[in-house]
C-alpha atoms as a PDB file:
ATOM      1  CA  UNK A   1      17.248  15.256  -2.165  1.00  0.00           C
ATOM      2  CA  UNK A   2      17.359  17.184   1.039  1.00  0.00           C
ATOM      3  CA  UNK A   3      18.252  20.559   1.699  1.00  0.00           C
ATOM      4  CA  UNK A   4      18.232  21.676   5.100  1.00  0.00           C
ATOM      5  CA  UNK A   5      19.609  24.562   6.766  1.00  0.00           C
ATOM      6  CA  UNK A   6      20.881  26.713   9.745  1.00  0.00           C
ATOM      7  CA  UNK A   7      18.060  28.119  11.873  1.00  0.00           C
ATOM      8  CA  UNK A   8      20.188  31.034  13.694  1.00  0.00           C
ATOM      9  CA  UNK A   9      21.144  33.887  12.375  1.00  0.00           C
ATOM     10  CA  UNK A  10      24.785  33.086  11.758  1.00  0.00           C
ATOM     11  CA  UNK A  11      24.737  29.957  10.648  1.00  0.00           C
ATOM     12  CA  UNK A  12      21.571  30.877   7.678  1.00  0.00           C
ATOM     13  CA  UNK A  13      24.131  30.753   5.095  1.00  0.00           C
ATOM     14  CA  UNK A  14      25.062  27.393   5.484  1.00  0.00           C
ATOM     15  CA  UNK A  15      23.103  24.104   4.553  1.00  0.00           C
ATOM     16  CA  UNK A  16      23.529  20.577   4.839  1.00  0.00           C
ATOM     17  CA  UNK A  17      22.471  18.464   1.643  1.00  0.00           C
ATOM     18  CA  UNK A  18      21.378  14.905   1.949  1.00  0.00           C
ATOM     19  CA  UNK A  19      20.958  12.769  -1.879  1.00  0.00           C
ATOM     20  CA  UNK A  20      20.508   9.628  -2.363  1.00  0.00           C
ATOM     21  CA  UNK A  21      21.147   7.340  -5.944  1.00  0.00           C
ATOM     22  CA  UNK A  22      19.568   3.741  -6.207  1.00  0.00           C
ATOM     23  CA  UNK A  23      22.023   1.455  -7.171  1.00  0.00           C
ATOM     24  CA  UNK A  24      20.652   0.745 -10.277  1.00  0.00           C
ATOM     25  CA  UNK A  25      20.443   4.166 -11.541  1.00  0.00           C
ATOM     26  CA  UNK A  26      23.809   5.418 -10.666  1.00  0.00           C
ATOM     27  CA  UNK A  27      26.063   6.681 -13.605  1.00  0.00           C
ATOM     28  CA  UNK A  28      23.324   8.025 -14.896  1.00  0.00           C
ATOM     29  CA  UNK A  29      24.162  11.811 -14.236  1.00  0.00           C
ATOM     30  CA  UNK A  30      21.476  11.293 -11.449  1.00  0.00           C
ATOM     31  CA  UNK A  31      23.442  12.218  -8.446  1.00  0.00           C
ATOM     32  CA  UNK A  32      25.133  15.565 -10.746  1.00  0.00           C
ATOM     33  CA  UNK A  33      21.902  16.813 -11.514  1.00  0.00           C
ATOM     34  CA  UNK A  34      20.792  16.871  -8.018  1.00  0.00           C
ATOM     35  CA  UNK A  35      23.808  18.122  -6.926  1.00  0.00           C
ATOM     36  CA  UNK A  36      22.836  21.442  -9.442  1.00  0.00           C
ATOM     37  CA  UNK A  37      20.334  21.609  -8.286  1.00  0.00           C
ATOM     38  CA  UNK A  38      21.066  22.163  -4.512  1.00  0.00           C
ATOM     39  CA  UNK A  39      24.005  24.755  -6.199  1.00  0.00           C
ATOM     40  CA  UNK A  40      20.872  26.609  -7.778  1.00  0.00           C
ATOM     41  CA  UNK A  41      18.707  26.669  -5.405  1.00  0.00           C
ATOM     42  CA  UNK A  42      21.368  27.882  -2.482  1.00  0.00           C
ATOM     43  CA  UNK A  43      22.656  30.609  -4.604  1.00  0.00           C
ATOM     44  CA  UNK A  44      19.135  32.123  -5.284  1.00  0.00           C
ATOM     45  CA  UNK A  45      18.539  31.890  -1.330  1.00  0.00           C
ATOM     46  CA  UNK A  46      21.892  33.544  -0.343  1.00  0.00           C
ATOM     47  CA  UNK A  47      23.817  30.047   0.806  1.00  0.00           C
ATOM     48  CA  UNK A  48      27.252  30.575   0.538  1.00  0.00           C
ATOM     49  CA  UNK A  49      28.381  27.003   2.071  1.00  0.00           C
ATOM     50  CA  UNK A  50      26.920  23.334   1.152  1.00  0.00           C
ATOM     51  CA  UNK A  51      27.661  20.576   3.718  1.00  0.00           C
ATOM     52  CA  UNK A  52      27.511  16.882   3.367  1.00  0.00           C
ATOM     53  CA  UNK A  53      28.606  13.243   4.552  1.00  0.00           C
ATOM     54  CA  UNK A  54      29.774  10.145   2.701  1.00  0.00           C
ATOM     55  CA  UNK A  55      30.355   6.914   4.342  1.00  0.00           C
ATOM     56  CA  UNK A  56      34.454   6.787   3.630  1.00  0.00           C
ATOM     57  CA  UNK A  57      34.050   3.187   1.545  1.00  0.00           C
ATOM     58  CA  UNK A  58      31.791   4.875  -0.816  1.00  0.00           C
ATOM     59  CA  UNK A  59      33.993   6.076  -3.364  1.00  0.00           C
ATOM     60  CA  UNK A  60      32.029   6.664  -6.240  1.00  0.00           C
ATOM     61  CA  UNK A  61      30.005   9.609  -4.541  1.00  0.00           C
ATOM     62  CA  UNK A  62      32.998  10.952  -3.111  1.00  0.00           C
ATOM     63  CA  UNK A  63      34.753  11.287  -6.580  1.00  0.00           C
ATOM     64  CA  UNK A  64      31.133  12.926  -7.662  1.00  0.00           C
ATOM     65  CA  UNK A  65      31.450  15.155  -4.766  1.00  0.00           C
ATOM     66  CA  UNK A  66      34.580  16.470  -5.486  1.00  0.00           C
ATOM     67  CA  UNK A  67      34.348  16.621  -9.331  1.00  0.00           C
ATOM     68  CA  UNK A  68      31.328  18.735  -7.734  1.00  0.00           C
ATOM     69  CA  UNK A  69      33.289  21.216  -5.472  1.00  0.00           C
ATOM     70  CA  UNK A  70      33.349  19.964  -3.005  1.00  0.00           C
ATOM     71  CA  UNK A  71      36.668  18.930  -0.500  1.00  0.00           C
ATOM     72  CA  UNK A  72      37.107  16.813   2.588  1.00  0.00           C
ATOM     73  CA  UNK A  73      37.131  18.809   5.773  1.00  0.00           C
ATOM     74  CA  UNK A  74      37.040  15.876   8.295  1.00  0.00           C
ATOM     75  CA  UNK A  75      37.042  12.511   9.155  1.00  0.00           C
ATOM     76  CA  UNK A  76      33.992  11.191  11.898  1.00  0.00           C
ATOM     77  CA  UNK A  77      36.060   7.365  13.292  1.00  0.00           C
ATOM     78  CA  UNK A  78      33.829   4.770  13.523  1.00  0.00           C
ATOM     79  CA  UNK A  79      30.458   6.839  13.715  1.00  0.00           C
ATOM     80  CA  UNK A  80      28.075   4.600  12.156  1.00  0.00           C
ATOM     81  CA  UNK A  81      27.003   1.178  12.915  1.00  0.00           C
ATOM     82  CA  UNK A  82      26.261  -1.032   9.375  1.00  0.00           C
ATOM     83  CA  UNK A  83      25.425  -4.455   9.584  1.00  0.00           C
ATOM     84  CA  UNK A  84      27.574  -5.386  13.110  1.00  0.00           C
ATOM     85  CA  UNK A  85      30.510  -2.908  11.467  1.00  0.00           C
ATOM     86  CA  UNK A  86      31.767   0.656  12.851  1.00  0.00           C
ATOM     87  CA  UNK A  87      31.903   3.104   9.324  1.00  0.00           C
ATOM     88  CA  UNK A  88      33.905   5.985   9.206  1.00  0.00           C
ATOM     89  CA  UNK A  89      32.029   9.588   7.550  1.00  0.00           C
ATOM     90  CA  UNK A  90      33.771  11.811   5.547  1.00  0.00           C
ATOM     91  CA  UNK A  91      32.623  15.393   6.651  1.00  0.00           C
ATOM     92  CA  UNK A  92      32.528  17.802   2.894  1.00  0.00           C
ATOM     93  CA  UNK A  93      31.886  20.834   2.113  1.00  0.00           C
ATOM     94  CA  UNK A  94      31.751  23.455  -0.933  1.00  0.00           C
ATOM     95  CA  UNK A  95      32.095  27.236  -0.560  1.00  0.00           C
ATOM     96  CA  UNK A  96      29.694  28.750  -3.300  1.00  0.00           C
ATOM     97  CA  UNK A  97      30.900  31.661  -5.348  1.00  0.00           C
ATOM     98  CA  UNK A  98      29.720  35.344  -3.992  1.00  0.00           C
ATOM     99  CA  UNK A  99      26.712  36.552  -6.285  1.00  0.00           C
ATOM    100  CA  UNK A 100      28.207  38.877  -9.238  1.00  0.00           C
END
């Protein structure tokens, strides 16, 4: 798992959140843990806004994702090149809760 986030000022509340499940591990509650974890560790460092992509075919993660909180913001056409094929990204994002 990756965590990496804005530089600037302004955009220091935001970061973008890479994970990755080997094939043979997934359904495991692998992918949710992480997932926490990146929650936990950007509300205790005042990140209000976790970013992500997911290839669009991938529809496991993006059901994860979502059970997750997070919700499609965008569509990237044909951004990534895969064995001789264009793949569409889903752009996602979740908006943390405000510390109580």
């Amino acid at each position: 798992m990756e965590l990496t986030g804005g530089s600037f000022r302004r955009s220091r509340a935001t970061a973008y959140v890479v994970i990755g499940v080997r094939a043979h591990a997934a359904g495991r509650g692998i992918g949710a843990g992480l997932l926490q974890q990146a929650r936990d560790w950007a509300a205790a460092h005042g990140v209000h806004r976790l970013e992500l992509t997911v290839m669009v075919h991938n529809t496991r993660a993006i059901r994860l994702y979502e059970r997750m909180g997070f919700t499609v913001e965008g569509r990237r056409s044909e951004c990534l090149l895969i064995d001789g094929t264009f793949v569409d990204e889903l752009t996602m994002a979740a908006i943390l809760p405000a510390p109580s």
